[in-house]
C-alpha atoms as a PDB file:
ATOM      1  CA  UNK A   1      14.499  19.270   2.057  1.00  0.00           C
ATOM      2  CA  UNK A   2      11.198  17.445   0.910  1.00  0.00           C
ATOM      3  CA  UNK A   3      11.051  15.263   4.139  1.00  0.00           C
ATOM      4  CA  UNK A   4      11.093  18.711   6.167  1.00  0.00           C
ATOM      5  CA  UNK A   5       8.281  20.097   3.624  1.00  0.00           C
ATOM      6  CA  UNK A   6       6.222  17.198   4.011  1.00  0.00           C
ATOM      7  CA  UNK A   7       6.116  17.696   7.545  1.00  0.00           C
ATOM      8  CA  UNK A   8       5.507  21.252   7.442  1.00  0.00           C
ATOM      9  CA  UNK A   9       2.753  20.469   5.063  1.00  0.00           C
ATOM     10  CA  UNK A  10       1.417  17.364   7.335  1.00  0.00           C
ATOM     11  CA  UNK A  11       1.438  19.893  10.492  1.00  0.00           C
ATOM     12  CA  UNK A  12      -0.370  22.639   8.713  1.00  0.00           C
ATOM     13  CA  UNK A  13      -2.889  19.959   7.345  1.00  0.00           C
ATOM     14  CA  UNK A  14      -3.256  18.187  10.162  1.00  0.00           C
ATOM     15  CA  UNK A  15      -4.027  21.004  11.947  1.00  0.00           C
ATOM     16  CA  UNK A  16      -6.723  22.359   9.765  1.00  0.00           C
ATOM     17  CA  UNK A  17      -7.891  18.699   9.414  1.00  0.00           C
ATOM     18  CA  UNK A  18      -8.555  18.871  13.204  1.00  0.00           C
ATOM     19  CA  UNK A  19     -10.658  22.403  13.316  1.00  0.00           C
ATOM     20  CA  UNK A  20     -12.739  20.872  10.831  1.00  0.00           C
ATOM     21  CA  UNK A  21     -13.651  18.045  12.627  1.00  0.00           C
ATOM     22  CA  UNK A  22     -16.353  18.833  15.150  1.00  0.00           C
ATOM     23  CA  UNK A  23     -15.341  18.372  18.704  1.00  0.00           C
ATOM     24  CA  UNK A  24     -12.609  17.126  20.794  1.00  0.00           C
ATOM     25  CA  UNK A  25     -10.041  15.152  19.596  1.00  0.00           C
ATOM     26  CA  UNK A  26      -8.095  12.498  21.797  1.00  0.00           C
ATOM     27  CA  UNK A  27      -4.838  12.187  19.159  1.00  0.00           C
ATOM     28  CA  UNK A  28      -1.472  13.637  20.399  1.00  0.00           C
ATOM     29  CA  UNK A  29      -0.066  16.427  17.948  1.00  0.00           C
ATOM     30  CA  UNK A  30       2.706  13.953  17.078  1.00  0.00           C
ATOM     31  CA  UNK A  31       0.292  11.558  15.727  1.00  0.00           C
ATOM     32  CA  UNK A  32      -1.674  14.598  14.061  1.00  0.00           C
ATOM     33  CA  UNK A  33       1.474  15.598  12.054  1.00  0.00           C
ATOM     34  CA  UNK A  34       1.617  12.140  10.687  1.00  0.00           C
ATOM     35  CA  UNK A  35      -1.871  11.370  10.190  1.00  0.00           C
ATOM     36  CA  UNK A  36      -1.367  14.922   8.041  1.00  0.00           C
ATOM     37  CA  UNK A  37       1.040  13.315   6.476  1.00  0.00           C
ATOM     38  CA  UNK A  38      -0.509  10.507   5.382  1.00  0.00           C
ATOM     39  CA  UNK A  39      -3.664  12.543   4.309  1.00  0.00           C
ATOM     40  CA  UNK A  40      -1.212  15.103   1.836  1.00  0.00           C
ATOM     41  CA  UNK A  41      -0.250  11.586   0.170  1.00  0.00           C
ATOM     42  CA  UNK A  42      -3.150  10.294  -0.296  1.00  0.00           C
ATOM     43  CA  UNK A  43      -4.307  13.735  -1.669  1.00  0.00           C
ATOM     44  CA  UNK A  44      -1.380  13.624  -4.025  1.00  0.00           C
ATOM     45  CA  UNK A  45      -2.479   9.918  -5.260  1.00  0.00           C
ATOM     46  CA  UNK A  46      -6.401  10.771  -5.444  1.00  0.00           C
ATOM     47  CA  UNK A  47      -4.910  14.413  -7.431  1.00  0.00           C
ATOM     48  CA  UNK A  48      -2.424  12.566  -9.567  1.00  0.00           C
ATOM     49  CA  UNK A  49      -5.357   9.729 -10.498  1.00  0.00           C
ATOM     50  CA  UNK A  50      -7.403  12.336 -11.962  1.00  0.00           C
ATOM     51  CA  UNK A  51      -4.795  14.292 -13.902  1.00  0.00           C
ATOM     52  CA  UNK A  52      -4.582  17.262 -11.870  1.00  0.00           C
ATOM     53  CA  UNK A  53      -1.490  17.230 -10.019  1.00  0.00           C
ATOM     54  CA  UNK A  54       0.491  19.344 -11.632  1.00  0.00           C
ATOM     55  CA  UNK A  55      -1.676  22.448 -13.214  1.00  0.00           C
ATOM     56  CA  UNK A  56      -0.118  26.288 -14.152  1.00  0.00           C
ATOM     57  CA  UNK A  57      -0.140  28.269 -11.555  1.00  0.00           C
ATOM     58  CA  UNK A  58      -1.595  26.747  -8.095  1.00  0.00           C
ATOM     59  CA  UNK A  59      -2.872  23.774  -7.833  1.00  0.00           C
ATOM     60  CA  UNK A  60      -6.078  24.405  -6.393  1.00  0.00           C
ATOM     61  CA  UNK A  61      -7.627  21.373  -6.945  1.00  0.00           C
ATOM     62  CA  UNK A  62      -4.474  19.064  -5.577  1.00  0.00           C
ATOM     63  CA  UNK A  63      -4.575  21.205  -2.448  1.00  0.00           C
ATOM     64  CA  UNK A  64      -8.389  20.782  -1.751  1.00  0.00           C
ATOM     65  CA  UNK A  65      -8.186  16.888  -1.796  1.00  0.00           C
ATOM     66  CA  UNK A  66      -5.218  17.008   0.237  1.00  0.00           C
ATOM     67  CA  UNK A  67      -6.947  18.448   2.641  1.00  0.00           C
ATOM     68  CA  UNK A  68      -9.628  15.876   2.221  1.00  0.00           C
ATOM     69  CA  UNK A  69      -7.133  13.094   2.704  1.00  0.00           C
ATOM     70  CA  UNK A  70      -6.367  14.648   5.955  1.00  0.00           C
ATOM     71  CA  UNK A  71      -9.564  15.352   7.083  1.00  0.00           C
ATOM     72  CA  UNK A  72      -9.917  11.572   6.270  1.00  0.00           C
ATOM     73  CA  UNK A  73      -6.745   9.996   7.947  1.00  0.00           C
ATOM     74  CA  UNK A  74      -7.135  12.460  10.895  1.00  0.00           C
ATOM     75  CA  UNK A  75     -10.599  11.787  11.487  1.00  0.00           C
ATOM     76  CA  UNK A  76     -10.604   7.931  11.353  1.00  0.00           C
ATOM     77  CA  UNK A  77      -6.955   7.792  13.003  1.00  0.00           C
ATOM     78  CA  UNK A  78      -8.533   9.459  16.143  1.00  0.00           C
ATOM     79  CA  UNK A  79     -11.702   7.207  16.610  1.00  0.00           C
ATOM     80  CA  UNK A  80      -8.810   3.876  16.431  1.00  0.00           C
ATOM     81  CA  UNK A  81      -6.564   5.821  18.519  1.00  0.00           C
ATOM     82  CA  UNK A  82      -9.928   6.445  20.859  1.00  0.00           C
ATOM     83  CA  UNK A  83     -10.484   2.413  20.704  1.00  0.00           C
ATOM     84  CA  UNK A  84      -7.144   1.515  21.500  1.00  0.00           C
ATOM     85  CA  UNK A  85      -6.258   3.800  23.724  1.00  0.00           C
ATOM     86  CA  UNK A  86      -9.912   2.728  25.982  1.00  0.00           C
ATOM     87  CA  UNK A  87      -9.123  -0.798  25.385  1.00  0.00           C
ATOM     88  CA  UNK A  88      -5.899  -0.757  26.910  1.00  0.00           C
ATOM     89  CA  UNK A  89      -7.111   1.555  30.156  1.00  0.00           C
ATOM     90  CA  UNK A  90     -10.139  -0.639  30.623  1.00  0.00           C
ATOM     91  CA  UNK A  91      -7.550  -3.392  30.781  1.00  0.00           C
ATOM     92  CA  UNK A  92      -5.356  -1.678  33.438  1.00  0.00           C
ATOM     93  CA  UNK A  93      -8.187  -1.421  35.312  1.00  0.00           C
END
């Protein structure tokens, strides 16, 4: 059950991650689920680092920087995906 919550939560982040990043990105959804992934992890790390992970109630704060994280993975995930994906069609050409 956590593997399918994680990817709930990587889709949902990854999405938001993407309407907060100003204009077009070139990343498959796929690759925007994981990146979302990645960035809810590395939330959870940064969150757990500074003692907040696990607060009464919500957790606020552990939500906020795992939306950073993706914000983060999503944003510098597309501009490699970008580079490789140009490389390889300038080298088809």
């Amino acid at each position: 059950m956590s593997w399918l919550w994680a990817i709930v939560v990587g889709l949902v982040l990854g999405v938001i991650a993407r309407a907060i990043i100003p204009g077009k990105q070139q990343i498959p959804l796929w690759l925007t689920v994981v990146f979302g992934i990645l960035g809810s992890v590395l939330g959870n790390w940064a969150a757990t680092g500074l003692g907040v992970n696990d607060t009464g109630g919500i957790d606020w704060i552990r939500h906020l920087l795992q939306l950073i994280g993706a914000v983060i993975v999503v944003g510098v995930g597309d501009q490699v995906w970008g580079a490789i994906r140009g490389r390889r069609s300038k080298q088809t050409s």
